[in-house]
PDB file of N, CA and C in Angstrom:
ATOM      1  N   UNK A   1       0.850  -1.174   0.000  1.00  0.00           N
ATOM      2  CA  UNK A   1       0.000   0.000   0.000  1.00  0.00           C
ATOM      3  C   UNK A   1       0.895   1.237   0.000  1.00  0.00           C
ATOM      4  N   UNK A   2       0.653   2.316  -0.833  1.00  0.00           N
ATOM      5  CA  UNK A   2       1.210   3.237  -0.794  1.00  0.00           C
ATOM      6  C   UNK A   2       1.433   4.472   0.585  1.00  0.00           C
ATOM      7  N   UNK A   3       2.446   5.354   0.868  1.00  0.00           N
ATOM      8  CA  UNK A   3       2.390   5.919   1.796  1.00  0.00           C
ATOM      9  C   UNK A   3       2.770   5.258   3.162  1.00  0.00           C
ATOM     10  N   UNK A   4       2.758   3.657   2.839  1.00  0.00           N
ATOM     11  CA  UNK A   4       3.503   3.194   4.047  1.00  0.00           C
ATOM     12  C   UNK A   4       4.728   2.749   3.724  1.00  0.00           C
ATOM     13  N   UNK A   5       5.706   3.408   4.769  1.00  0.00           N
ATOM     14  CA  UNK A   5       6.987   2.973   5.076  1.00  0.00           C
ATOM     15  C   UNK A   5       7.309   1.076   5.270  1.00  0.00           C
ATOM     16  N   UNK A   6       8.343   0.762   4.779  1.00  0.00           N
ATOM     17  CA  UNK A   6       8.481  -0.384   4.843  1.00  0.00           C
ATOM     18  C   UNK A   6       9.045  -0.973   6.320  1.00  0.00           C
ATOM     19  N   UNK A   7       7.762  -1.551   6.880  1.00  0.00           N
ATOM     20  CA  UNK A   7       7.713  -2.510   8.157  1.00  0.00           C
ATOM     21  C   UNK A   7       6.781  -1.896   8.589  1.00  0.00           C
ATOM     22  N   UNK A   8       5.703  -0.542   8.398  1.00  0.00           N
ATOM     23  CA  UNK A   8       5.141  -0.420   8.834  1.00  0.00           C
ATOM     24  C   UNK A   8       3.945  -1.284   9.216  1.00  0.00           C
ATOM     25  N   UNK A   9       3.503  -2.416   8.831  1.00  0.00           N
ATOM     26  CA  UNK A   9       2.266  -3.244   9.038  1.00  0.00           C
ATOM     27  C   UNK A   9       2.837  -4.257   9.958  1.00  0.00           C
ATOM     28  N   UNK A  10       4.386  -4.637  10.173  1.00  0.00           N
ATOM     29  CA  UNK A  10       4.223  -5.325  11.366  1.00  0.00           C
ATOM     30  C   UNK A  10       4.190  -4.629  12.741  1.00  0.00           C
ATOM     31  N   UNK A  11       4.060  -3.223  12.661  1.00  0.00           N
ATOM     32  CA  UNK A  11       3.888  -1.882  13.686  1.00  0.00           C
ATOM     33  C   UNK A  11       2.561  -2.090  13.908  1.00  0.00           C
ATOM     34  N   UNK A  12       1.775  -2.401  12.939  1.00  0.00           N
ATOM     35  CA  UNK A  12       0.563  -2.030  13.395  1.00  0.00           C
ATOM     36  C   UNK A  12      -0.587  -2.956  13.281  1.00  0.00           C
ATOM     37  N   UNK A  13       0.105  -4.104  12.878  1.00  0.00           N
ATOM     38  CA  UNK A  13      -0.513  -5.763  12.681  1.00  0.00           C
ATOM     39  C   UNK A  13      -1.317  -5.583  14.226  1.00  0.00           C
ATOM     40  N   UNK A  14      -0.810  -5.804  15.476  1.00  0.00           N
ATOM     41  CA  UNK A  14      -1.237  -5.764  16.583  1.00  0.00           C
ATOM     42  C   UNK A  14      -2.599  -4.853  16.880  1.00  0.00           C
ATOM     43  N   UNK A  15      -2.383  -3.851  16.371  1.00  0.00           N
ATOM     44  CA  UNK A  15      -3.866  -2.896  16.541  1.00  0.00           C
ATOM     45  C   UNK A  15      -4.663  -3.110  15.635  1.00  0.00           C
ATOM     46  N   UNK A  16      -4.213  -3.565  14.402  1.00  0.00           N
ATOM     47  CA  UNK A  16      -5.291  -3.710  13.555  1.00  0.00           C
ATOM     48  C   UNK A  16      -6.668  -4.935  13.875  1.00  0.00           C
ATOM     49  N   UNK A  17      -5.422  -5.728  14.282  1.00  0.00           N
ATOM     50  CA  UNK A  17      -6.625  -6.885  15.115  1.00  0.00           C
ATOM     51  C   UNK A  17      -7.389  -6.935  16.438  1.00  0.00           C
ATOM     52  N   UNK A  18      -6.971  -6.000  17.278  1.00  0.00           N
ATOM     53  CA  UNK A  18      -7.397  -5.472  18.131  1.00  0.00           C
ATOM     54  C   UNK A  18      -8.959  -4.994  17.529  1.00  0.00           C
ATOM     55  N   UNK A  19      -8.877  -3.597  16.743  1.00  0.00           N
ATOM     56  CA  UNK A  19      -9.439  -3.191  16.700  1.00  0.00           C
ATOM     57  C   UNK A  19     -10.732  -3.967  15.434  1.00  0.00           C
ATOM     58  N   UNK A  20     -10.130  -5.229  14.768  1.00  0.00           N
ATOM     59  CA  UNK A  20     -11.108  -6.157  14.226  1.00  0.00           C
ATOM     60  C   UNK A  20     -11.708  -6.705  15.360  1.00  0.00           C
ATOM     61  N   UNK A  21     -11.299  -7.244  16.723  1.00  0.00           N
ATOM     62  CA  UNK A  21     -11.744  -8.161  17.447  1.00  0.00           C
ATOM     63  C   UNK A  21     -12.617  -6.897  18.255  1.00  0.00           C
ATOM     64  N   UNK A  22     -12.118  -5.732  18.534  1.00  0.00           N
ATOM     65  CA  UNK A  22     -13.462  -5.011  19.244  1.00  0.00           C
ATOM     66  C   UNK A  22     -14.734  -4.552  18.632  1.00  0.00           C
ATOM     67  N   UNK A  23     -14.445  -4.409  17.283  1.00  0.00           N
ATOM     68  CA  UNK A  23     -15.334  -4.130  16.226  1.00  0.00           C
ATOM     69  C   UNK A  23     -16.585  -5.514  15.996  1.00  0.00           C
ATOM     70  N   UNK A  24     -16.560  -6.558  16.394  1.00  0.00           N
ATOM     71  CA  UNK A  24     -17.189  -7.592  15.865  1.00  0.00           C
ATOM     72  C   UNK A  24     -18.029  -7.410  17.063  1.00  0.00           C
ATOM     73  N   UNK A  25     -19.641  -7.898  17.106  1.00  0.00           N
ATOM     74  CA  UNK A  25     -20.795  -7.628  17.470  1.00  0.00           C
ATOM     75  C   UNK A  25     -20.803  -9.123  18.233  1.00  0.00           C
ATOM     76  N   UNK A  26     -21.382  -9.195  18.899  1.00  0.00           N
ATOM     77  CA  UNK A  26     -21.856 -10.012  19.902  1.00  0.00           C
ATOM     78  C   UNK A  26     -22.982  -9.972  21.058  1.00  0.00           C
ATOM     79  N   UNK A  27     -23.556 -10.467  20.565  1.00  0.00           N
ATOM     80  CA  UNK A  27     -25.438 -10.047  21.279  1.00  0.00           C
ATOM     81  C   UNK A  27     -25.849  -9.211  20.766  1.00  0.00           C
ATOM     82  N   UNK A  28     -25.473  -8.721  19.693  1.00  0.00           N
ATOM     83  CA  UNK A  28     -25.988  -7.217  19.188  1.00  0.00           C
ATOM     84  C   UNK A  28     -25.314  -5.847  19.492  1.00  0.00           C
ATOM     85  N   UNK A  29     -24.403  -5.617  20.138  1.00  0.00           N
ATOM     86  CA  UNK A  29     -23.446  -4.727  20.830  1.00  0.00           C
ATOM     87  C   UNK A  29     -22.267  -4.858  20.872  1.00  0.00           C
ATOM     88  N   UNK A  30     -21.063  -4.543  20.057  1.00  0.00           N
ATOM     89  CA  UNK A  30     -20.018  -4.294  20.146  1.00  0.00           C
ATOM     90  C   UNK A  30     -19.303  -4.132  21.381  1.00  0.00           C
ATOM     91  N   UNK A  31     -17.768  -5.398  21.080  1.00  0.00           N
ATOM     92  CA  UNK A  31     -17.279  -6.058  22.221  1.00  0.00           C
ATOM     93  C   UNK A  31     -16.915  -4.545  22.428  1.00  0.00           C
ATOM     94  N   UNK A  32     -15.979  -3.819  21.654  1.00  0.00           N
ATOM     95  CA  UNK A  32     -15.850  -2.179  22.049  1.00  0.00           C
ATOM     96  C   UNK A  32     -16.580  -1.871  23.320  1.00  0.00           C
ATOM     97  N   UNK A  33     -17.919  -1.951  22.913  1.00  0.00           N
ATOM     98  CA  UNK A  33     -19.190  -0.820  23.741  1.00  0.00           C
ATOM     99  C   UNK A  33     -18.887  -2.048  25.022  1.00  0.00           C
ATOM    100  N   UNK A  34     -18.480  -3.226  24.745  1.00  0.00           N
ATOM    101  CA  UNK A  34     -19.054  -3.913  26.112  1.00  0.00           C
ATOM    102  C   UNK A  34     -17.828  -3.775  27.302  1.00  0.00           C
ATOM    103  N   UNK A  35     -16.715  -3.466  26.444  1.00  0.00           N
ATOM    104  CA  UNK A  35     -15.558  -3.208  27.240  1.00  0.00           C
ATOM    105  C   UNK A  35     -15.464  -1.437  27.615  1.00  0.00           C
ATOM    106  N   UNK A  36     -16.200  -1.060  27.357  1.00  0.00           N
ATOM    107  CA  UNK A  36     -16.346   0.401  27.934  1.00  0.00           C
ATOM    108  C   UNK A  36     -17.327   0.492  28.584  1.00  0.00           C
ATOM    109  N   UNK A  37     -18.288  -0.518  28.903  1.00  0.00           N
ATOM    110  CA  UNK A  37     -19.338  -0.537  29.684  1.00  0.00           C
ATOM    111  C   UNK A  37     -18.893  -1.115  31.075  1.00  0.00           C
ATOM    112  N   UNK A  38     -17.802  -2.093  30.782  1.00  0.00           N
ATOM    113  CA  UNK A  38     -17.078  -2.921  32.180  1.00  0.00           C
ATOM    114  C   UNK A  38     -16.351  -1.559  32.981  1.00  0.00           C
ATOM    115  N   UNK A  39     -15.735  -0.998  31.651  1.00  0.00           N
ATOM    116  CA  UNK A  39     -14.494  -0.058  32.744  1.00  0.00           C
ATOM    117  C   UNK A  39     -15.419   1.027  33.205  1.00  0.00           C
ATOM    118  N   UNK A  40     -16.436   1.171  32.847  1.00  0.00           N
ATOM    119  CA  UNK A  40     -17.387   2.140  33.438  1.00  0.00           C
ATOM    120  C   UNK A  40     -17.624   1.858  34.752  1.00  0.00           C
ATOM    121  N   UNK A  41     -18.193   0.401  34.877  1.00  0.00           N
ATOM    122  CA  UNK A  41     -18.925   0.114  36.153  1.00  0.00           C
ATOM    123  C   UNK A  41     -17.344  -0.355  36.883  1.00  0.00           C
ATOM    124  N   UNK A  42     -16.472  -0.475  36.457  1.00  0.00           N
ATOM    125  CA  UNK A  42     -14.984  -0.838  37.399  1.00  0.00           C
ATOM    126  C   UNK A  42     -14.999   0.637  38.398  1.00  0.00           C
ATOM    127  N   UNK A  43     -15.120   1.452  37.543  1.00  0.00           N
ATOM    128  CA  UNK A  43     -14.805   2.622  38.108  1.00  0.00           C
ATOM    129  C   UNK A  43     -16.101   3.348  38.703  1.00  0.00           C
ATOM    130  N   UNK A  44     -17.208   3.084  38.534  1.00  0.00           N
ATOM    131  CA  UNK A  44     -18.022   3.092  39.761  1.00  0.00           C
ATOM    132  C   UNK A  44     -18.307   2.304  40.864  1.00  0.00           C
ATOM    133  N   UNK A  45     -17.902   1.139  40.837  1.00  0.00           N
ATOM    134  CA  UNK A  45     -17.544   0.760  42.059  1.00  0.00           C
ATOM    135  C   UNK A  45     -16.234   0.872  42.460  1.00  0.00           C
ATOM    136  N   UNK A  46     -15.616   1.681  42.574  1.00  0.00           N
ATOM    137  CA  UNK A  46     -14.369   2.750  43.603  1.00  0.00           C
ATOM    138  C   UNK A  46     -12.922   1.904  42.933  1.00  0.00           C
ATOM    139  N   UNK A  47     -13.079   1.353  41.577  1.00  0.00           N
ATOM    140  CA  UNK A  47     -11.341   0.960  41.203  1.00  0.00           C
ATOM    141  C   UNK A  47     -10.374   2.084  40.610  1.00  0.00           C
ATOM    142  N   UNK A  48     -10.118   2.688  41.202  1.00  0.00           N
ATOM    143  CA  UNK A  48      -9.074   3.987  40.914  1.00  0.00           C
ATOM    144  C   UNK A  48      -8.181   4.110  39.395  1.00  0.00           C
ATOM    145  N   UNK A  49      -7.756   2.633  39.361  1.00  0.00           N
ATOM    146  CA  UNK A  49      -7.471   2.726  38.066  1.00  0.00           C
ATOM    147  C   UNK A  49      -8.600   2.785  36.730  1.00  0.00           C
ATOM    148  N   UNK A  50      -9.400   1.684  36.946  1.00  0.00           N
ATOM    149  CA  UNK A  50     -10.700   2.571  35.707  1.00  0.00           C
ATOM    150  C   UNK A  50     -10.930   3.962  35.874  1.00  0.00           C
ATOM    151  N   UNK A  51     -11.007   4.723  37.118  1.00  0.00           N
ATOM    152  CA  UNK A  51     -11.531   5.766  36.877  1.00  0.00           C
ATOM    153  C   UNK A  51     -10.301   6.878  36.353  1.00  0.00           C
ATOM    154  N   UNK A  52      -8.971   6.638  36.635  1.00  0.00           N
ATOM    155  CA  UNK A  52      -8.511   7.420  35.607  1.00  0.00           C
ATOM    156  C   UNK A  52      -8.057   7.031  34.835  1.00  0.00           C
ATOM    157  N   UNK A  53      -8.054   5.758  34.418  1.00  0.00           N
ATOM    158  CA  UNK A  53      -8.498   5.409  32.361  1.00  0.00           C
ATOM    159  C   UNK A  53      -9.751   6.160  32.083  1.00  0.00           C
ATOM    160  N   UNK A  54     -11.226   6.464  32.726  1.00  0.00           N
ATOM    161  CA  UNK A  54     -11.968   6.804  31.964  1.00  0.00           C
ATOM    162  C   UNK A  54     -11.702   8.539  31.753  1.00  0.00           C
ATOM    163  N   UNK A  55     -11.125   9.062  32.563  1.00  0.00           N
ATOM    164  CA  UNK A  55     -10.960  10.337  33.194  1.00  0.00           C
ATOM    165  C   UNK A  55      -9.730  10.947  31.923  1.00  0.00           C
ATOM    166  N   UNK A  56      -8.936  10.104  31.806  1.00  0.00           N
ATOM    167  CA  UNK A  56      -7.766  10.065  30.886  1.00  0.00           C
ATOM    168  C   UNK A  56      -8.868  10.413  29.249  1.00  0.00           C
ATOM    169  N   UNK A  57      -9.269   8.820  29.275  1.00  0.00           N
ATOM    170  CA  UNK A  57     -10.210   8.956  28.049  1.00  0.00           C
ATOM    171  C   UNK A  57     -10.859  10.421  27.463  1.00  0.00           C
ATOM    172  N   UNK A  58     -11.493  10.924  28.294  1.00  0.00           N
ATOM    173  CA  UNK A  58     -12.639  11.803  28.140  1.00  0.00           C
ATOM    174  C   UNK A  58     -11.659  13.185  28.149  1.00  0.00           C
ATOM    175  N   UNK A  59     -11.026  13.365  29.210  1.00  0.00           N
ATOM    176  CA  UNK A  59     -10.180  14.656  29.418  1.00  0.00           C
ATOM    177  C   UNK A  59      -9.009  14.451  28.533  1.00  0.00           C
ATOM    178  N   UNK A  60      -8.521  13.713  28.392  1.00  0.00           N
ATOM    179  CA  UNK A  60      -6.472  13.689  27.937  1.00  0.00           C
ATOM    180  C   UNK A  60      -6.077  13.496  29.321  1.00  0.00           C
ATOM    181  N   UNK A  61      -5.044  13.186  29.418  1.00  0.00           N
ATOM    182  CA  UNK A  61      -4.033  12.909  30.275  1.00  0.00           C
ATOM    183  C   UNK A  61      -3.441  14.145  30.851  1.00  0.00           C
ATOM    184  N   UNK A  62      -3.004  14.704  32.335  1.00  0.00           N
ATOM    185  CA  UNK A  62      -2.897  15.267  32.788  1.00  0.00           C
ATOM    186  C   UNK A  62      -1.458  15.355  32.765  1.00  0.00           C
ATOM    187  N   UNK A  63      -1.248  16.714  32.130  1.00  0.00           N
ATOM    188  CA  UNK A  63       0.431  17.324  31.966  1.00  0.00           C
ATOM    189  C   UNK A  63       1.467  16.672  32.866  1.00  0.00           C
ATOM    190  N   UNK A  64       2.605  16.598  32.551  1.00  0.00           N
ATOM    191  CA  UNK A  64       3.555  16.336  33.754  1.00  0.00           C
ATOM    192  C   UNK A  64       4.195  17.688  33.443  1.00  0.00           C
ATOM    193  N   UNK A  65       4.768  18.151  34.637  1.00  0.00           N
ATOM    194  CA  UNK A  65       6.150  18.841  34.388  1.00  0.00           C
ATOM    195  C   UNK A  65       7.286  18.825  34.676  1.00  0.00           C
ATOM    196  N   UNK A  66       7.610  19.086  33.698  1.00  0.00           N
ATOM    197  CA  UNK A  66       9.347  18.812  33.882  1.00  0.00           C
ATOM    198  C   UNK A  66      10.065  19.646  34.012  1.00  0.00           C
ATOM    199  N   UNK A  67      11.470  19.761  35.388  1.00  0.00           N
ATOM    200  CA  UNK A  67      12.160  20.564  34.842  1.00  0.00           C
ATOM    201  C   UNK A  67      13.603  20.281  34.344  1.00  0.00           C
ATOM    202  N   UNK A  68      14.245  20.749  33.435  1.00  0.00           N
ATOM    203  CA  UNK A  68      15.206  20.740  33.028  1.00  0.00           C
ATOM    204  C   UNK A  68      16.468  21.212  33.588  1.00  0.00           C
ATOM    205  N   UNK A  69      17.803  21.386  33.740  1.00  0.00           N
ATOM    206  CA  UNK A  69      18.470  22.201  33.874  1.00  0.00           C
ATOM    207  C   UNK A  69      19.984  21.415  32.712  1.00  0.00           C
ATOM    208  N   UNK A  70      20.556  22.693  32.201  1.00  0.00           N
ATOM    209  CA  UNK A  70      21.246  22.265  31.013  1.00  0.00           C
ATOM    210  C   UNK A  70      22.571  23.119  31.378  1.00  0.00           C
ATOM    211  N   UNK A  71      23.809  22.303  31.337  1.00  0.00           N
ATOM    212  CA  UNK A  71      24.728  22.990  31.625  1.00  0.00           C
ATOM    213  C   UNK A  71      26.153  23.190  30.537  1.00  0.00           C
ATOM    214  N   UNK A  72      25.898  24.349  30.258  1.00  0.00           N
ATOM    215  CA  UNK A  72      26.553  24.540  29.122  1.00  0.00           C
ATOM    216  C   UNK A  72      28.447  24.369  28.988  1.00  0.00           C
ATOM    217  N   UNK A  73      28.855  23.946  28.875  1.00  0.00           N
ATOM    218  CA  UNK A  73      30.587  23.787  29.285  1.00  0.00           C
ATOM    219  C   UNK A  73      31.315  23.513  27.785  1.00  0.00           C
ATOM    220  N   UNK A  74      30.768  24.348  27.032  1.00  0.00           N
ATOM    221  CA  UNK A  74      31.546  24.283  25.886  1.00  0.00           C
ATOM    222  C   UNK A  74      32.470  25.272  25.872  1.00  0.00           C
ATOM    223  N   UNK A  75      33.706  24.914  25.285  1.00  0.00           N
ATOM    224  CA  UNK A  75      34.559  25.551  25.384  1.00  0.00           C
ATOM    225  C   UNK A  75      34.861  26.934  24.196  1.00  0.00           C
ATOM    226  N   UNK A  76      34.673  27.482  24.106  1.00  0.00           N
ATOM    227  CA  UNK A  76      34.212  29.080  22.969  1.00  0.00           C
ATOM    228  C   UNK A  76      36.110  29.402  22.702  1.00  0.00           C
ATOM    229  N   UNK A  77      36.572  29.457  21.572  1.00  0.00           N
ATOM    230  CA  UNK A  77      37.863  30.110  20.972  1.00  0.00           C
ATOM    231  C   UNK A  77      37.716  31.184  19.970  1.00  0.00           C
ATOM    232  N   UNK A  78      38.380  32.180  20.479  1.00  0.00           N
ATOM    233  CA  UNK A  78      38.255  33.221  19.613  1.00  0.00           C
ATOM    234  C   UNK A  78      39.809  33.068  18.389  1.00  0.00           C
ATOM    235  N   UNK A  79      39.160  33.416  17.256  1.00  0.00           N
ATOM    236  CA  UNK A  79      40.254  33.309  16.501  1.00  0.00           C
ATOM    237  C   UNK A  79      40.748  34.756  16.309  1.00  0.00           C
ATOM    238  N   UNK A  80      41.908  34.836  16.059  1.00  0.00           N
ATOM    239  CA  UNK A  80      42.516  36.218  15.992  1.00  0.00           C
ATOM    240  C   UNK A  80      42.073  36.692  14.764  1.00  0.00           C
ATOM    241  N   UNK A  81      42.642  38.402  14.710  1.00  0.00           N
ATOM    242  CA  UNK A  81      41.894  39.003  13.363  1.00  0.00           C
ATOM    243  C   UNK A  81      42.837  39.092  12.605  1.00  0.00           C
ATOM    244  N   UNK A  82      42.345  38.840  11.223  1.00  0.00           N
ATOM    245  CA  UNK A  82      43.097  38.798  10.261  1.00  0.00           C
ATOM    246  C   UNK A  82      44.573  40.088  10.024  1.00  0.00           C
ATOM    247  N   UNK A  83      45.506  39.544   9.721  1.00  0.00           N
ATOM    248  CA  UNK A  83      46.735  41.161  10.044  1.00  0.00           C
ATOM    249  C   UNK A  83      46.795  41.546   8.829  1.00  0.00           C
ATOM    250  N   UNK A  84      47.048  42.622   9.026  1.00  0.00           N
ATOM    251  CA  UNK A  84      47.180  42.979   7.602  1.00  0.00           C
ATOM    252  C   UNK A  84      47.787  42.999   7.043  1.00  0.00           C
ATOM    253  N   UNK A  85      49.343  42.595   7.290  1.00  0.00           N
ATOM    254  CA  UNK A  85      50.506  42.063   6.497  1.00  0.00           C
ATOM    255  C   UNK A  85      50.884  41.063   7.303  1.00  0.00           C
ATOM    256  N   UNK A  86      52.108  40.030   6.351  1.00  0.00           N
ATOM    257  CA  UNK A  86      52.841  39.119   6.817  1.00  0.00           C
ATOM    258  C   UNK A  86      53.666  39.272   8.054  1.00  0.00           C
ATOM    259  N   UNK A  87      53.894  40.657   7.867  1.00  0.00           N
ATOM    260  CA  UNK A  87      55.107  41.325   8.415  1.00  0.00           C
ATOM    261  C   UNK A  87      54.356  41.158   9.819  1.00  0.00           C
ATOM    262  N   UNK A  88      52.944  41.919  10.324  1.00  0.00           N
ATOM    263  CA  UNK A  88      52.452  42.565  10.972  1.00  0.00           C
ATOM    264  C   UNK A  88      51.734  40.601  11.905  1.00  0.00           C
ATOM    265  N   UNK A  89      51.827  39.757  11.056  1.00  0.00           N
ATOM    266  CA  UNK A  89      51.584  38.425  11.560  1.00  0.00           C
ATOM    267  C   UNK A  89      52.707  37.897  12.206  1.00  0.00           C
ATOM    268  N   UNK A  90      53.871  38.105  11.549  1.00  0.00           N
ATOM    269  CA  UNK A  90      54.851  37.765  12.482  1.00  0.00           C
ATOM    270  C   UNK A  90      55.594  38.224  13.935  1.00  0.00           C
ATOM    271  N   UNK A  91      54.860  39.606  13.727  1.00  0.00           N
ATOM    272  CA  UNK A  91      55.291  40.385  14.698  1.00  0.00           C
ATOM    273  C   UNK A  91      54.411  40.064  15.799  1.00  0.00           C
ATOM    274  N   UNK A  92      53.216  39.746  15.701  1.00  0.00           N
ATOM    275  CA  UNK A  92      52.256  39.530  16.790  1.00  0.00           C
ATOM    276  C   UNK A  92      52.675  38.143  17.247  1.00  0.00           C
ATOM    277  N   UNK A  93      52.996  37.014  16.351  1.00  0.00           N
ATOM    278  CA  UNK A  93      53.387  35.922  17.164  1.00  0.00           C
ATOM    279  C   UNK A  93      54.414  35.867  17.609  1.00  0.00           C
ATOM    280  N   UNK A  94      55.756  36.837  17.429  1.00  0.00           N
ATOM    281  CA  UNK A  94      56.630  36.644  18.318  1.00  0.00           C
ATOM    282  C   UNK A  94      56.710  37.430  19.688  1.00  0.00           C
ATOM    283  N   UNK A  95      55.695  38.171  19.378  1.00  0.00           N
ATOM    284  CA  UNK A  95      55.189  38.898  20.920  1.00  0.00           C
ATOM    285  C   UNK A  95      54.386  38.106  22.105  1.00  0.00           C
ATOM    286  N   UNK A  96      53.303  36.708  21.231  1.00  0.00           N
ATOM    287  CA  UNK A  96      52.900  35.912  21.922  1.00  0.00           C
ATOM    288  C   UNK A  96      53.726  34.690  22.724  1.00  0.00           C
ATOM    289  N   UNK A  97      55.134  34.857  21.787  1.00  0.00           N
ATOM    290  CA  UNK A  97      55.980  33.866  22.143  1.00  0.00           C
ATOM    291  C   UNK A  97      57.067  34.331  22.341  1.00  0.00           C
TER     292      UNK A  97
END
C-alpha cells in the first residue's frame, strides 16, 4: 500500500486486530461498547485505576512537568583578526611567544 513505510504493518498488525476483534458484534453490541461498559462500572464501584483510564479517556491525560536544567561547558575560541601584512603576523606571534 502506498504511503507506508516499509515494516510499517508489522507496527501495526497488533492494533489492527485489536481493533477487528473489538469491532465484531456479539449479542448485538459491540465487544468495544461492552468493554467500555465494564471499565465504566470498574470505576463506579471505587477501582481507581478505571476511573482514571476513563478520566484520561474523556479529558487527555494530565500534563507532567518537567524541569530541566542544562549545563553549558563548551569551550568558545576566539580566533585572531586577520593582520594585515605578513610582516604585521609575524610580529604579533613573536610577541605571543
Amino acid at each position: 500500500m502506498a504511503g507506508r513505510p516499509k515494516g510499517a504493518w508489522a507496527d501495526k498488525a497488533f492494533r489492527d486486530a485489536l481493533r477487528v476483534a473489538v469491532l465484531e458484534k456479539q449479542d448485538g453490541t459491540t465487544k468495544l461498547r461492552k468493554l467500555a461498559d465494564q471499565l465504566v462500572t470498574a470505576g463506579m464501584s471505587g477501582d481507581v485505576s478505571a476511573i482514571k483510564e476513563v478520566a484520561d479517556r474523556l479529558d487527555g491525560r494530565a500534563t507532567q512537568q518537567t524541569d530541566v536544567t542544562i549545563t553549558d561547558n563548551r569551550l568558545v575560541a576566539r580566533l585572531p583578526e586577520k593582520a594585515a601584512s605578513d610582516e604585521a603576523w609575524a610580529a604579533e606571534v613573536a610577541a605571543v611567544h
